[in-house]
Protein backbone atom coordinates (compact mmCIF):
# COMPACT_ATOMS: atom_id res chain seq x y z
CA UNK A 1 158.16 -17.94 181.02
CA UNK A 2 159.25 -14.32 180.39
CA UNK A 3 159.69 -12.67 176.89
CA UNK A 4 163.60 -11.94 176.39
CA UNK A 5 163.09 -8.58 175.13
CA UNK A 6 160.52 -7.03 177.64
CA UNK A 7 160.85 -8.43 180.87
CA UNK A 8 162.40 -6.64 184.02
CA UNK A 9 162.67 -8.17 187.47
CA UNK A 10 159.19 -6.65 189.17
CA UNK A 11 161.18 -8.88 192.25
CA UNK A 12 163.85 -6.00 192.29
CA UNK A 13 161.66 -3.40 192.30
CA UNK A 14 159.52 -4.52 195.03
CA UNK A 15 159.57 -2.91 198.13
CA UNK A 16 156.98 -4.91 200.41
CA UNK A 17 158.86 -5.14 204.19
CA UNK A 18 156.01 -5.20 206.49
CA UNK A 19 153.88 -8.60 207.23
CA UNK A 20 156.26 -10.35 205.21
CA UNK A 21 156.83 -14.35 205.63
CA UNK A 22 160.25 -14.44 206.53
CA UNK A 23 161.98 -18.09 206.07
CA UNK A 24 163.61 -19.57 208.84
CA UNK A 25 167.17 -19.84 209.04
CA UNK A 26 170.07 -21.15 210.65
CA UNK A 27 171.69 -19.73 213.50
CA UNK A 28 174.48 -17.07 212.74
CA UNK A 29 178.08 -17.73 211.98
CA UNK A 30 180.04 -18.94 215.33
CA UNK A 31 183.98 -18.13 215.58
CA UNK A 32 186.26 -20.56 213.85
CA UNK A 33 189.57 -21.56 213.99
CA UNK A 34 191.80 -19.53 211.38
CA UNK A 35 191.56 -21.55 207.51
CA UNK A 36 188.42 -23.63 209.54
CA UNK A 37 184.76 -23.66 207.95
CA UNK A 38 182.27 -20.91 209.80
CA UNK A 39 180.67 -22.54 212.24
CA UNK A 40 176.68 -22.32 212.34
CA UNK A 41 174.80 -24.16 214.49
CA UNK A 42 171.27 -25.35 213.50
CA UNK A 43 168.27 -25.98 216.51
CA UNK A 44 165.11 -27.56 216.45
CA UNK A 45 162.30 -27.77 218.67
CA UNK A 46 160.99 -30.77 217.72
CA UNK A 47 157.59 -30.80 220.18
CA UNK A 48 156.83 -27.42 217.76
CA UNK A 49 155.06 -27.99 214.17
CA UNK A 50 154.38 -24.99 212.70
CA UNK A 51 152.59 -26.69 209.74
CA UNK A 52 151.95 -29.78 207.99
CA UNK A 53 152.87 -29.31 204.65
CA UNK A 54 150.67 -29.30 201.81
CA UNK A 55 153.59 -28.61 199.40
CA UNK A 56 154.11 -30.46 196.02
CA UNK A 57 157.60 -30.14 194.22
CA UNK A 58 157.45 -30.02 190.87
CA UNK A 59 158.28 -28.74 187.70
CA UNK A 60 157.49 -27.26 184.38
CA UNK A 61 158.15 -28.45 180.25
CA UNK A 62 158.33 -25.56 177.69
CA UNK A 63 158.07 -27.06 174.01
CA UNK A 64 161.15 -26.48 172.18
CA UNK A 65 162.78 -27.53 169.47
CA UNK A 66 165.38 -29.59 171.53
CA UNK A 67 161.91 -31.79 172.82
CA UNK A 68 161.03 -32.38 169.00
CA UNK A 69 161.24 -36.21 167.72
CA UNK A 70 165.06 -36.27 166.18
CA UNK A 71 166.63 -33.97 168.39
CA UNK A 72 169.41 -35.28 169.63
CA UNK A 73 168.44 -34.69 173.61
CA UNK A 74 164.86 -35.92 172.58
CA UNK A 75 165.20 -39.25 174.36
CA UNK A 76 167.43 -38.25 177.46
CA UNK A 77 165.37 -35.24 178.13
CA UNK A 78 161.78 -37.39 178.34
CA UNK A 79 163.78 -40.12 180.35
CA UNK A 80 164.90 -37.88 182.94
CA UNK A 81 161.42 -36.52 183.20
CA UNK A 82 160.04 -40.29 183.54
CA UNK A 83 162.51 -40.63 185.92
CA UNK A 84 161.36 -37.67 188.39
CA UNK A 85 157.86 -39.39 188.97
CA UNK A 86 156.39 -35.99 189.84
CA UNK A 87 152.85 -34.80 189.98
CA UNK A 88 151.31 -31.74 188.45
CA UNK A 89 153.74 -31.17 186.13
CA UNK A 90 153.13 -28.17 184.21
CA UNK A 91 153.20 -28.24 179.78
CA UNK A 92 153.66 -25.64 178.27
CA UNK A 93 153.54 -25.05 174.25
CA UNK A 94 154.30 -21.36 174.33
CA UNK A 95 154.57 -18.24 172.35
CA UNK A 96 157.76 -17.99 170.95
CA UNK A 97 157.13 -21.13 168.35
CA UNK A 98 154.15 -20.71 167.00
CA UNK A 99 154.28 -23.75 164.63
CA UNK A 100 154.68 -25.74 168.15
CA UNK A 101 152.06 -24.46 169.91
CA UNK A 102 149.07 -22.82 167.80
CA UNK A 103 147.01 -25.13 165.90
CA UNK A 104 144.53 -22.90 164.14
CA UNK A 105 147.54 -19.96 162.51
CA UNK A 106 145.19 -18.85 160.09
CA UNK A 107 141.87 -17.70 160.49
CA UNK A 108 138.90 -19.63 158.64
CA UNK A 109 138.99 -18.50 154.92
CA UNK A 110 137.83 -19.84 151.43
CA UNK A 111 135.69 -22.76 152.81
CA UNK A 112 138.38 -24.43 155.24
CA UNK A 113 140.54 -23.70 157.98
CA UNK A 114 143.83 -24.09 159.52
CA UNK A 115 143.77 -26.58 162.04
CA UNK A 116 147.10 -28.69 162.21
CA UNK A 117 148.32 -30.51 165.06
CA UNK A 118 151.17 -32.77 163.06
CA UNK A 119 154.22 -30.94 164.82
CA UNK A 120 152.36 -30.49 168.33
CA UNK A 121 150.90 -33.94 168.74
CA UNK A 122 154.32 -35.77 168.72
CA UNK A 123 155.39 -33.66 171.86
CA UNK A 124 152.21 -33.50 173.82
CA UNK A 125 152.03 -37.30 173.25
CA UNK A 126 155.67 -37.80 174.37
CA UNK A 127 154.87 -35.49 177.44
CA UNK A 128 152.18 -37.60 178.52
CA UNK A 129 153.81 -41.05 178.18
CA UNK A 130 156.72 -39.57 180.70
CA UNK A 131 154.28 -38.54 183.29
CA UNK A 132 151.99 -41.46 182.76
CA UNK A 133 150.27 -42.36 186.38
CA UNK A 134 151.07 -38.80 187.27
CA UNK A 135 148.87 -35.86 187.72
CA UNK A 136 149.19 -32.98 185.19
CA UNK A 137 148.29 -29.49 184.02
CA UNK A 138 148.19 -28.29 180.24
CA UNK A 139 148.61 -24.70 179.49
CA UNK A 140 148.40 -24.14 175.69
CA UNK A 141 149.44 -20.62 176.89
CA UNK A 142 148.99 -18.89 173.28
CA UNK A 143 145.99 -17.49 171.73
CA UNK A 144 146.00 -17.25 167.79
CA UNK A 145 147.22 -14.00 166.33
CA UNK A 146 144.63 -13.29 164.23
CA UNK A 147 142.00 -13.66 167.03
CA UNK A 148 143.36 -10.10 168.01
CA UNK A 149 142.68 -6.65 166.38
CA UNK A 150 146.27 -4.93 164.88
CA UNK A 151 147.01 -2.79 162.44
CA UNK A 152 148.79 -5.10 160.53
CA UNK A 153 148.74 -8.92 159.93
CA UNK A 154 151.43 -10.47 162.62
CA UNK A 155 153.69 -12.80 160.63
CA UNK A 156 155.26 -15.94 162.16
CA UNK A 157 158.76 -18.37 160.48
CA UNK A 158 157.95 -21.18 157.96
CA UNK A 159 160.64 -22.93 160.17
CA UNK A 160 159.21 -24.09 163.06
CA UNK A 161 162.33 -23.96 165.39
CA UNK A 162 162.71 -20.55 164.66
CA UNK A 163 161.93 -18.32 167.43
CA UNK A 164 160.05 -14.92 167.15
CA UNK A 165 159.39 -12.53 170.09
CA UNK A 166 156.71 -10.80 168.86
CA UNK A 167 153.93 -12.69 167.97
CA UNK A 168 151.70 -11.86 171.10
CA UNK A 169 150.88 -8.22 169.57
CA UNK A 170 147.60 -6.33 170.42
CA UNK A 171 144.94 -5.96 173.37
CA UNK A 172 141.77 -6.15 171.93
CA UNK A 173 139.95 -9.11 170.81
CA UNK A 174 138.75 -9.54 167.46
CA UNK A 175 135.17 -10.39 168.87
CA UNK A 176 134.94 -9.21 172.10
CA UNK A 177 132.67 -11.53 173.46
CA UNK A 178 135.30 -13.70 173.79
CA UNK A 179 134.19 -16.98 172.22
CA UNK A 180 135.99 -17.36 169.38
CA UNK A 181 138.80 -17.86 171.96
CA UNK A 182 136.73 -19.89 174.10
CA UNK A 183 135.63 -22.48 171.12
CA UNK A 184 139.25 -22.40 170.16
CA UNK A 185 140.31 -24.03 173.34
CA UNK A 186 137.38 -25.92 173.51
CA UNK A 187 138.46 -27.77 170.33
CA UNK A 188 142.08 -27.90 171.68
CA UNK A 189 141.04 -29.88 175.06
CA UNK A 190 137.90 -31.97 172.92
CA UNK A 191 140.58 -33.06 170.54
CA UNK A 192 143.41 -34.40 173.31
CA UNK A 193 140.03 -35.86 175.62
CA UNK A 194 137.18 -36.57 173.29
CA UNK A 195 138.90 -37.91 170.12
CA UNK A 196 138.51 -34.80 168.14
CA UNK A 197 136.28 -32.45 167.20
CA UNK A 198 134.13 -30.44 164.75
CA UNK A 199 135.57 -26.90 163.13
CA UNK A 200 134.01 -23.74 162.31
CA UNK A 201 132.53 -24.59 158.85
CA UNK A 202 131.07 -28.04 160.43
CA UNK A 203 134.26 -30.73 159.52
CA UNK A 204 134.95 -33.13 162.27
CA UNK A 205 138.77 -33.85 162.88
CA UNK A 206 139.57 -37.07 164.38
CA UNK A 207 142.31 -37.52 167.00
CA UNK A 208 141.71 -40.90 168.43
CA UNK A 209 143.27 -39.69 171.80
CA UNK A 210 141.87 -40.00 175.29
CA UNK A 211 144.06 -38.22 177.61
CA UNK A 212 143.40 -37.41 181.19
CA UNK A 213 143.95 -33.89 181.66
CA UNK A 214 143.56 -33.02 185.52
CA UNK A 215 144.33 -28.76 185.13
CA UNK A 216 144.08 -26.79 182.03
CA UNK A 217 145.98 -23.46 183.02
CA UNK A 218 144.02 -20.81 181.27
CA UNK A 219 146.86 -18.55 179.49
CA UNK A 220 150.65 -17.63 180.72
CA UNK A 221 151.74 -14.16 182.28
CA UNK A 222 149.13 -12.50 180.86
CA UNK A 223 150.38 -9.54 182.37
CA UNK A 224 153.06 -9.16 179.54
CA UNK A 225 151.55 -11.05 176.71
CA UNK A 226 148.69 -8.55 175.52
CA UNK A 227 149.40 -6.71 178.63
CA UNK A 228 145.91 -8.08 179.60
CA UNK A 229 144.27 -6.00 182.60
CA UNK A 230 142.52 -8.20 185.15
CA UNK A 231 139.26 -7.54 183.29
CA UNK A 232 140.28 -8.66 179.84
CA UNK A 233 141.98 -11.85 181.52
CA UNK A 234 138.82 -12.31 183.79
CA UNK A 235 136.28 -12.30 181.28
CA UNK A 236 138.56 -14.22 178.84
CA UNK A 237 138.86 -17.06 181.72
CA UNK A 238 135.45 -17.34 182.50
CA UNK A 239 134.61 -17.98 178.35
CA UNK A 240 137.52 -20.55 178.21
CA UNK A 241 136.37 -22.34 181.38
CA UNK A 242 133.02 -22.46 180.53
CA UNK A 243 133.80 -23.92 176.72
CA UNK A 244 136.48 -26.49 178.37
CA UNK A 245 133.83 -27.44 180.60
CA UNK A 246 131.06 -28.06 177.90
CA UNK A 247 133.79 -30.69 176.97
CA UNK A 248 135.20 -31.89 179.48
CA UNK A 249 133.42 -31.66 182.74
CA UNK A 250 136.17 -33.44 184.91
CA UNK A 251 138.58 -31.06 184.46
CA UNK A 252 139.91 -28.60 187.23
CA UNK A 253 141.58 -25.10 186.30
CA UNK A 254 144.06 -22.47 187.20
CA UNK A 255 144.16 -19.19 186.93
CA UNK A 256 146.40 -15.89 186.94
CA UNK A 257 149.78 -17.23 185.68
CA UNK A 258 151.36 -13.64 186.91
CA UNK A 259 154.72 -13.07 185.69
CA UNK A 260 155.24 -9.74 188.12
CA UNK A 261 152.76 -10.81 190.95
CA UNK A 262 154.41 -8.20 193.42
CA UNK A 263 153.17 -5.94 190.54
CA UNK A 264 149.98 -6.29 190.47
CA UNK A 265 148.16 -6.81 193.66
CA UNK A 266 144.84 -5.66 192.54
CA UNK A 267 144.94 -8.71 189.64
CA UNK A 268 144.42 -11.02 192.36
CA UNK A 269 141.35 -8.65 194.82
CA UNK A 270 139.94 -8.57 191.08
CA UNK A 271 140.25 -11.87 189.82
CA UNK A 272 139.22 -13.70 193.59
CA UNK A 273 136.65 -12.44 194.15
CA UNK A 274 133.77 -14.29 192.97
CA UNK A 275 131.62 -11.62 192.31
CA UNK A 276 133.91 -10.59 188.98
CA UNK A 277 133.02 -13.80 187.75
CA UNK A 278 130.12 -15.80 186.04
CA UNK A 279 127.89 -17.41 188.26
CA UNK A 280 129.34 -21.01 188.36
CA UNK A 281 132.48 -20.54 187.24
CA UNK A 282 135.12 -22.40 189.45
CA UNK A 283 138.42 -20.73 191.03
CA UNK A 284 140.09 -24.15 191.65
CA UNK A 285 143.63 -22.44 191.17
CA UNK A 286 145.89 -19.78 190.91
CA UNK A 287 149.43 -19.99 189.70
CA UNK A 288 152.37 -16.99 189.69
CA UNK A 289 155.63 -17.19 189.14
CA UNK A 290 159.21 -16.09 190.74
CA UNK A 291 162.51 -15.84 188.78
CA UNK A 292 166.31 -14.74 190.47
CA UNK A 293 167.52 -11.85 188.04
CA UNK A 294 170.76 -9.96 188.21
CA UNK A 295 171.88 -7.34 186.21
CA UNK A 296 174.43 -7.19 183.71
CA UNK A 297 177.45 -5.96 186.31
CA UNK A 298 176.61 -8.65 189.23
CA UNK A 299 179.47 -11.00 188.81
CA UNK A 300 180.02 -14.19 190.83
CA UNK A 301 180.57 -12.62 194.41
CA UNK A 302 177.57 -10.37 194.26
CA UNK A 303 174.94 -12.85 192.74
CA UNK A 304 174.34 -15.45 195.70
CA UNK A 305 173.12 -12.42 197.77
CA UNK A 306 171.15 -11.00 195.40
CA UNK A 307 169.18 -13.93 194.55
CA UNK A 308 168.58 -14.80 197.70
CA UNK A 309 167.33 -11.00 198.49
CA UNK A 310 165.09 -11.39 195.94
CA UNK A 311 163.95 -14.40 196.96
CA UNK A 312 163.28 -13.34 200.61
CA UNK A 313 161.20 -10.34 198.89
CA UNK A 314 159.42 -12.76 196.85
CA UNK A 315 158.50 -15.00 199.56
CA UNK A 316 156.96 -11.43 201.48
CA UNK A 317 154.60 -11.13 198.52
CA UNK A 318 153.59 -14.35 199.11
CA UNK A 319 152.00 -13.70 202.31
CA UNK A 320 150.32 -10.85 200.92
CA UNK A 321 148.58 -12.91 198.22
CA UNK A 322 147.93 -15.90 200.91
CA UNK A 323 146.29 -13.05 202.57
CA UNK A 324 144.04 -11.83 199.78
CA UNK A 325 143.30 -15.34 198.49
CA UNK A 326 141.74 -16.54 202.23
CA UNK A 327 139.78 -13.56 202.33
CA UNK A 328 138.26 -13.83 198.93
CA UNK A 329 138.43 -17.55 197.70
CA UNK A 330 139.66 -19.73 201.03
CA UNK A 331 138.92 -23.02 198.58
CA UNK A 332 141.28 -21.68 195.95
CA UNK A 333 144.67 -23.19 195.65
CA UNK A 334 147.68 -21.92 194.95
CA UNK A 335 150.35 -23.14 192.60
CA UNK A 336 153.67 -21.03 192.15
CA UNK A 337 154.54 -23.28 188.79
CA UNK A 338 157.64 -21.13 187.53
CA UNK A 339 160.27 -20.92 190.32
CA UNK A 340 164.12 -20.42 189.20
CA UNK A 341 166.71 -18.07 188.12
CA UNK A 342 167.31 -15.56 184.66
CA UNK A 343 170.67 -14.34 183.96
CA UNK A 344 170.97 -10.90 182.47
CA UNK A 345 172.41 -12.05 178.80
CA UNK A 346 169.61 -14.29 178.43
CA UNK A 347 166.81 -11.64 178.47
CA UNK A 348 168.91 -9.79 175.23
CA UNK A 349 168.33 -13.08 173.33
CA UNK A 350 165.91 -11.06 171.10
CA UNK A 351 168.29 -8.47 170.43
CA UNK A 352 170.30 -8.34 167.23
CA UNK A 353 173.45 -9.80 167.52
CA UNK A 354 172.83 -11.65 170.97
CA UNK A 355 175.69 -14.09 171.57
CA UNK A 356 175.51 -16.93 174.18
CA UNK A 357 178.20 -16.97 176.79
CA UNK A 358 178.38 -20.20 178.51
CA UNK A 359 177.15 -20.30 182.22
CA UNK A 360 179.84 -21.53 184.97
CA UNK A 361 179.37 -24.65 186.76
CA UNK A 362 178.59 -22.28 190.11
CA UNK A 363 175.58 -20.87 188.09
CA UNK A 364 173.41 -24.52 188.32
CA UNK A 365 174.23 -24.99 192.07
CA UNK A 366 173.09 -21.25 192.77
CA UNK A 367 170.18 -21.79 191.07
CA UNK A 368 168.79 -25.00 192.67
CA UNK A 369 169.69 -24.07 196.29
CA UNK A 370 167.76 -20.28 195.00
CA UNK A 371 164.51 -23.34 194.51
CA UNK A 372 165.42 -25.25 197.50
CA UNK A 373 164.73 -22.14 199.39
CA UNK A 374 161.91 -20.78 197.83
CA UNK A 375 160.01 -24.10 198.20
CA UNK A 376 161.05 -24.66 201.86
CA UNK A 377 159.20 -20.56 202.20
CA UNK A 378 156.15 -22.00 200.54
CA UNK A 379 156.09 -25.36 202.59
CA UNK A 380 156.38 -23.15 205.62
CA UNK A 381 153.35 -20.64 203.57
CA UNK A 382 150.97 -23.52 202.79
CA UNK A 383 151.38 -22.99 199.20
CA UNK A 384 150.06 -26.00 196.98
CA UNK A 385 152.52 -26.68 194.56
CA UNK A 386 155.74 -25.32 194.16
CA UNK A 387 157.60 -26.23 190.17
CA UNK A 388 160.88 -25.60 189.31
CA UNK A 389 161.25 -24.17 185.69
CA UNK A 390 161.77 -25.81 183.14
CA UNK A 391 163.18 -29.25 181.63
CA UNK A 392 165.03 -27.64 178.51
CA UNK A 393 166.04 -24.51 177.52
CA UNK A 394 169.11 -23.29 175.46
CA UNK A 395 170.50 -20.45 173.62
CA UNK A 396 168.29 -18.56 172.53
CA UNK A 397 165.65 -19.78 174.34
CA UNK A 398 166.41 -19.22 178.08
CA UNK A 399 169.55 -21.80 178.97
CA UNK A 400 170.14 -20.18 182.19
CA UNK A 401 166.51 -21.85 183.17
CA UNK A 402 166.85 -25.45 181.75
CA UNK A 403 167.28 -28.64 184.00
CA UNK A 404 169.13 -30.80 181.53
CA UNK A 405 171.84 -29.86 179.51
CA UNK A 406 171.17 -28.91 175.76
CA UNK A 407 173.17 -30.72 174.58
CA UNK A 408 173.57 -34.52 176.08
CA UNK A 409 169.79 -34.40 178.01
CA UNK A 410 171.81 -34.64 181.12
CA UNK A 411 170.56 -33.76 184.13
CA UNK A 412 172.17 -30.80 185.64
CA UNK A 413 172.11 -29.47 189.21
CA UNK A 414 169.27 -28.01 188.94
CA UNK A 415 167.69 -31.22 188.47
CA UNK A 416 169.34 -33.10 190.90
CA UNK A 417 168.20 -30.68 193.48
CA UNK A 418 164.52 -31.05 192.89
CA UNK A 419 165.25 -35.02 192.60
CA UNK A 420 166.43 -34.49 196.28
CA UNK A 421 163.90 -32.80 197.61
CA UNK A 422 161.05 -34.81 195.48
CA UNK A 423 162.78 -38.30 196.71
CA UNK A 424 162.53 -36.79 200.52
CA UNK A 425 159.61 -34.24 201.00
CA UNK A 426 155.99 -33.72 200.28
CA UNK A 427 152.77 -33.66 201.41
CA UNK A 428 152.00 -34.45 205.36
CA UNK A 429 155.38 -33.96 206.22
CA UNK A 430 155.62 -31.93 209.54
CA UNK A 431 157.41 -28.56 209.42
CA UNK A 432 159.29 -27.93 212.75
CA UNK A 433 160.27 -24.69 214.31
CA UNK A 434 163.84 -24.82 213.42
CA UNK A 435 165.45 -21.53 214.87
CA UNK A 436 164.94 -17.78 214.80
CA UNK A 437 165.37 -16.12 211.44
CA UNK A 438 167.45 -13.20 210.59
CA UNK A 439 167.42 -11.25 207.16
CA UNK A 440 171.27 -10.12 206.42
CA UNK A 441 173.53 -10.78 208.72
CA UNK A 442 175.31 -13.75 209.09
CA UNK A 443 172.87 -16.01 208.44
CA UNK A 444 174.03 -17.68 205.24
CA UNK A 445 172.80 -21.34 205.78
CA UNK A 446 169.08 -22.05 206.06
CA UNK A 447 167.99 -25.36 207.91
CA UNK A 448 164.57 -26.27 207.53
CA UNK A 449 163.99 -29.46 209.88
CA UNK A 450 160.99 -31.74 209.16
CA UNK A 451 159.11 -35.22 210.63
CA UNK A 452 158.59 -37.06 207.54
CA UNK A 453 155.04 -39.20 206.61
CA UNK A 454 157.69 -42.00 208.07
CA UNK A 455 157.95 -40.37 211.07
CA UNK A 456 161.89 -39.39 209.97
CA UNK A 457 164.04 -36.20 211.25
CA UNK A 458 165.10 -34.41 208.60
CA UNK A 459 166.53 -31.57 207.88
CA UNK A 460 167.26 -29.54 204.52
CA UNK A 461 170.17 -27.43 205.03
CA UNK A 462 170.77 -24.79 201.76
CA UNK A 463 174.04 -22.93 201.83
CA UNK A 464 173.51 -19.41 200.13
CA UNK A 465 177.04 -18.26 200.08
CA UNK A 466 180.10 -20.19 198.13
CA UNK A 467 182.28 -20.86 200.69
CA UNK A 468 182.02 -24.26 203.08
CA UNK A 469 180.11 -23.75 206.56
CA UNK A 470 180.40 -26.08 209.68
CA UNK A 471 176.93 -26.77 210.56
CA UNK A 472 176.57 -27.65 214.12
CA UNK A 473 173.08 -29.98 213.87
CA UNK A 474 170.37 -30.74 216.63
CA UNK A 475 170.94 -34.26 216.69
CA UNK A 476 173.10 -36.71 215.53
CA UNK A 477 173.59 -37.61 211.56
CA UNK A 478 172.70 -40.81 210.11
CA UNK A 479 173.00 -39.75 206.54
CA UNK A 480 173.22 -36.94 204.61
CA UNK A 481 172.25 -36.84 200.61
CA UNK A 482 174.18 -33.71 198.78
CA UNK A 483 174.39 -31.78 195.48
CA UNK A 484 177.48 -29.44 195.10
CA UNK A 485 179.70 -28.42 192.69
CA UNK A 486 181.50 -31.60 193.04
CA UNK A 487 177.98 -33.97 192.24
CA UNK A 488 177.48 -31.19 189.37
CA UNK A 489 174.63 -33.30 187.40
CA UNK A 490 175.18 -36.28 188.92
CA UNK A 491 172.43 -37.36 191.47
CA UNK A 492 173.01 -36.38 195.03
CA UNK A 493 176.41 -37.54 196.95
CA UNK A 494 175.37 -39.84 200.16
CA UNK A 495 177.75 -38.54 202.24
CA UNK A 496 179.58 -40.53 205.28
CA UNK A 497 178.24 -38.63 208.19
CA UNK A 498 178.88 -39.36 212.22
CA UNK A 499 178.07 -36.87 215.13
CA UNK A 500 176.78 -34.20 215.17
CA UNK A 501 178.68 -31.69 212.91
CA UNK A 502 178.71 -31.45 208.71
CA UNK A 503 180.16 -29.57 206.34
CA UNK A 504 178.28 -27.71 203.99
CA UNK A 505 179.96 -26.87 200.76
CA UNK A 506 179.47 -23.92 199.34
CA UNK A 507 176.07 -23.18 196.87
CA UNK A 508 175.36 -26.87 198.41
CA UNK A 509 171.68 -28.29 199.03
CA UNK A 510 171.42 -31.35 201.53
CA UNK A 511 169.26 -33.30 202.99
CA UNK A 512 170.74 -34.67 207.00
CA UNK A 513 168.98 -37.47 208.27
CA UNK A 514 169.22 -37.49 212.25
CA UNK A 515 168.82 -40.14 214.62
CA UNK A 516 165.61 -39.92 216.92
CA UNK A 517 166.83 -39.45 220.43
CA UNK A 518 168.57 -35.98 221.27
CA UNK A 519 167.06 -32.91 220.40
C-alpha cells in the first residue's frame, strides 16, 4: 500500500511500448440502430489455447482500526473474508499504525524490552480463523523505528487508531549487519509458529500459538519506505530469510513488494539473480504491485480510459519483468498481491485539512472491472497470483481501495467482482485465443474466453466504458453471472440469457456461460 503523502503514479509516467503483452480484446464497435447498444462482436477459436492458466485470484487485508475487536464492521468484514474461500491471501500489519503492527517500539533499555503483541494478536488471530484451510502469506511489512539511524528519535500516537505518515524515516541501519532486523522477525514468526520465544536480555515470551504460515513476504514497497536501493533490500532479505528459516524451516518467501515496478527495472536484474545473494538463500517469490490513479481534474468521463491506459501500460511491464525473471530465476514465482485503483483526494489524506468526499457508486464498478482486466492480462502472462487490494479501508486510510464498506462490512463491487471471478476461474483453466486486440480505438469491451477444469466455455466479458454494449458472442448463452451498477454490493445478477447476443451494461464485469456446440 502507498504512503498518502509521497506517492505518484510511476504507471503514468511509464513509457514502455515495445514487447509489451497486450490483452486481448473484443472486436470493435459494429453500427447500431439510432438509441440501440454498440454492437461488438466477440470470437473464439476454441481448437487455440494460448495457455493454461496458473493464475490465483486473490486478495489482500491491511490492519486497521475498522478490523480491531469492537469495531462496528469487525464481524461483517471477517465474514465476508470467510466467505471468499481464497488462497494466498496476503496480511498485512503496516506502517501507518504502529501500535498495530510493531511489537518491539522501543529499543531494549534498563534491563527489559518492549515486546507487546496485546493489540496485534487479536487481529492476526481473527485473520487466520477466516482463512482457516486456506493458504496464506504474512507480511509484517514494518521494521522498528529505532532499528534505523536519524537525527532525531521518530515519535509514534499513544492512540493506536491514530494514523501517522511518517514513521518509516531514515536509510541506514542502526547495525548494518542487518541482524538485529533479522532476529526481530525471527521472534515475530517463532512467536505465531513455535509458541513464543526468547528476547534480547534472555526472557522467554510464551504465545501458545501454532499457526501455519505458508509465505512470509519480507517487507512492503521498499522502494518508498526507506527508499531502500536493491542492495539495502537484498542484503536485508537474505538476513530475514535466513533468521525465519532458523525457525521455521517450512516456510516459503517472497520478495520485492515494488510499489513503482515500471520504475525500477534494475531492482529485479539485481535482486534475481542469484549471485547477489547468500549461498542458499531461496527466491521462491516475487510480488509488485499496480494501482489505477487519476489526477485531481479527471472527472467521471475521462477516468474509465485512463485507468484502463494505465492498466494496458502496466500489463507491458509485466512482460518485461516475466522476461527478466526467466532469464535469471525461471523457478521464481510471481505474485502481483496489490492490484486496484487510488483516487487523487485519497493520496492528500496526510495533508492538513484533508476532507473525505464520498466516492460515487460508478467509482466501485470501475474499479473491479480495472481488476477483472488486469487479472485476465496476468492469466494470459502466466503470472502466479493475482490479489485485489484490500478488505477495508476508509477515510483516512485509503477508502477508494477497500472491498467492504466502512461502515456496515458490506461487500461492495469490488468484492463482488473478485467473488465472480474466484467462484468461476483458476488454476488449469484453458485460456483461448479470443480475437485480435487493439489498443484505442473502439475496442471498449474485453472478452477473455476460457475451457474451465470442467471442461465449461466461458467467457469473461469487462466493459471499460459506461455506456451499455451489444455483445455479439461465439456461441450460444446458457447463463450469464453480472455485477453492475444495478447489483452494486450485492453478489452477481444471474441474468436470463438466450441466443447468442447480451447486453453489457456499462463499467459491468460478467461471466457468459455458452453452450458446447457452435463456435
Amino acid at each position: 500500500m502507498k504512503r498518502a503523502f509521497i506517492v505518484t503514479s510511476s504507471i503514468v509516467a511509464s513509457t514502455l511500448v515495445a514487447g509489451s503483452i497486450v490483452p486481448m480484446q473484443a472486436r470493435g464497435a459494429q453500427a447500431s440502430p439510432p438509441g440501440a447498444p454498440e454492437g461488438v462482436t466477440v470470437t473464439a477459436d476454441w481448437d487455440k489455447t494460448i495457455r493454461v492458466s496458473k493464475t490465483t485470484p486473490t486478495l489482500q487485508v491491511v490492519v486497521n482500526p475498522p478490523l480491531r475487536r469492537g469495531s462496528k464492521i469487525h464481524d461483517g468484514a471477517f465474514r465476508s473474508l470467510r466467505a471468499l474461500g481464497c488462497d494466498y491471501v496476503r496480511y498485512v500489519p503496516w506502517m501507518p499504525y504502529p501500535r498495530l503492527g510493531v511489537a518491539e517500539l522501543e529499543p531494549p533499555s534498563d534491563g527489559k524490552t518492549s515486546w507487546d503483541f496485546s493489540l496485534i494478536d487479536p487481529m492476526t488471530a481473527d485473520f487466520m480463523e477466516a482463512t482457516a484451510g486456506h493458504s496464506v502469506m504474512l507480511n509484517f511489512s514494518t521494521i522498528p523505528q529505532w532499528m534505523f539511524t536519524t537525527k532525531t528519535r521518530v515519535s509514534y500516537p499513544d492512540d493506536p487508531d491514530t494514523p501517522i505518515w511518517n514513521y518509516s524515516q531514515g536509510t541506514e541501519l542502526r547495525d548494518p549487519s542487518g541482524k538485529e532486523v533479522a532476529d526481530y522477525f525471527g521472534r515475530l514468526v517463532s512467536w505465531y509458529t513455535k509458541g513464543g520465544f526468547t528476547d534480547e536480555l534472555g526472557k522467554r515470551h510464551e504465545s501458545g500459538h501454532a499457526y501455519k504460515i505458508d509465505y512470509w513476504e519480507v517487507l512492503n514497497e521498499p522502494d518508498l519506505e526507506h527508499t531502500t536501493t536493491a542492495e539495502q533490500y537484498t542484503a536485508r532479505y537474505d538476513a530475514i530469510v535466513s533468521a525465519i528459516h532458523t525457525v521455521a524451516p517450512e516456510v516459503k518467501f517472497v520478495g520485492i513488494s515494488l510499489a513503482a515496478p515500471t520504475a525500477a527495472p534494475g531492482f529485479f536484474d539485481y535482486f534475481l539473480d542469484p549471485k547477489n545473494h547468500r549461498p542458499g538463500t531461496p527466491l521462491d517469490m516475487i510480488s509488485y504491485h499496480f494501482y489505477a490513479i487519476p489526477t485531481l481534474d479527471m472527472g467521471h468521463e475521462v477516468q474509465p480510459t485512463a485507468f484502463f491506459e494505465q492498466a494496458d501500460r502496466f500489463l507491458a511491464a509485466v512482460g518485461f519483468i516475466e522476461t527478466i525473471r526467466t532469464r535469471l530465476s525461471p523457478a521464481t514465482q510471481t505474485t502481483v498481491n496489490e492490484i486496484g485503483s487510488i483516487s487523487a483526494e485519497d493520496l492528500r489524506q496526510g495533508e492538513p485539512g484533508y476532507r473525505f468526499t464520498e466516492l460515487p457508486t460508478w467509482y466501485w464498478n470501475l474499479s473491479g472491472a480495472v481488476y477483472a482486466y488486469v487479472y485476465a492480462g496476468l492469466a494470459r502472462a502466466g503470472i502466479d497470483i493475482a490479489g485485489e487490494s484490500q478488505l477495508v479501508g476508509y477515510p483516512t486510510q485509503f477508502p477508494s481501495v477497500s472491498m467492504v464498506d466502512w461502515d456496515t462490512g458490506a461487500p461492495n463491487a469490488r468484492y463482488q467482482v473478485l467473488k465472480l471471478i474466484k467462484d468461476n476461474f483458476g488454476p488449469g483453466d484453458r485460456l483461448i485465443d479470443s480475437g485480435a486486440g487493439v489498443l484505442g480505438g473502439s475496442s471498449y469491451v474485453h472478452s477473455q474466453a476460457f475451457v474451465t477444469r470442467a471442461g465449461e466455455r466461458k467467457l469473461l466479458l469487462i466493459n471499460k466504458r459506461d455506456r451499455s454494449f451489444a455483445v455479439t458472442l461465439p456461441a450460444t448463452a446458457t447463463a450469464m453471472s453480472v455485477v453492475d451498477q444495478t447489483t452494486k454490493g450485492e453478489p452477481a445478477a444471474l441474468r436470463q440469457v438466450s441466443g447468442t447476443t447480451v447486453t453489457l451494461p456499462g463499467l459491468a464485469v460478467a461471466v457468459v456461460t455458452l453452450a458446447q456446440s457452435g463456435s
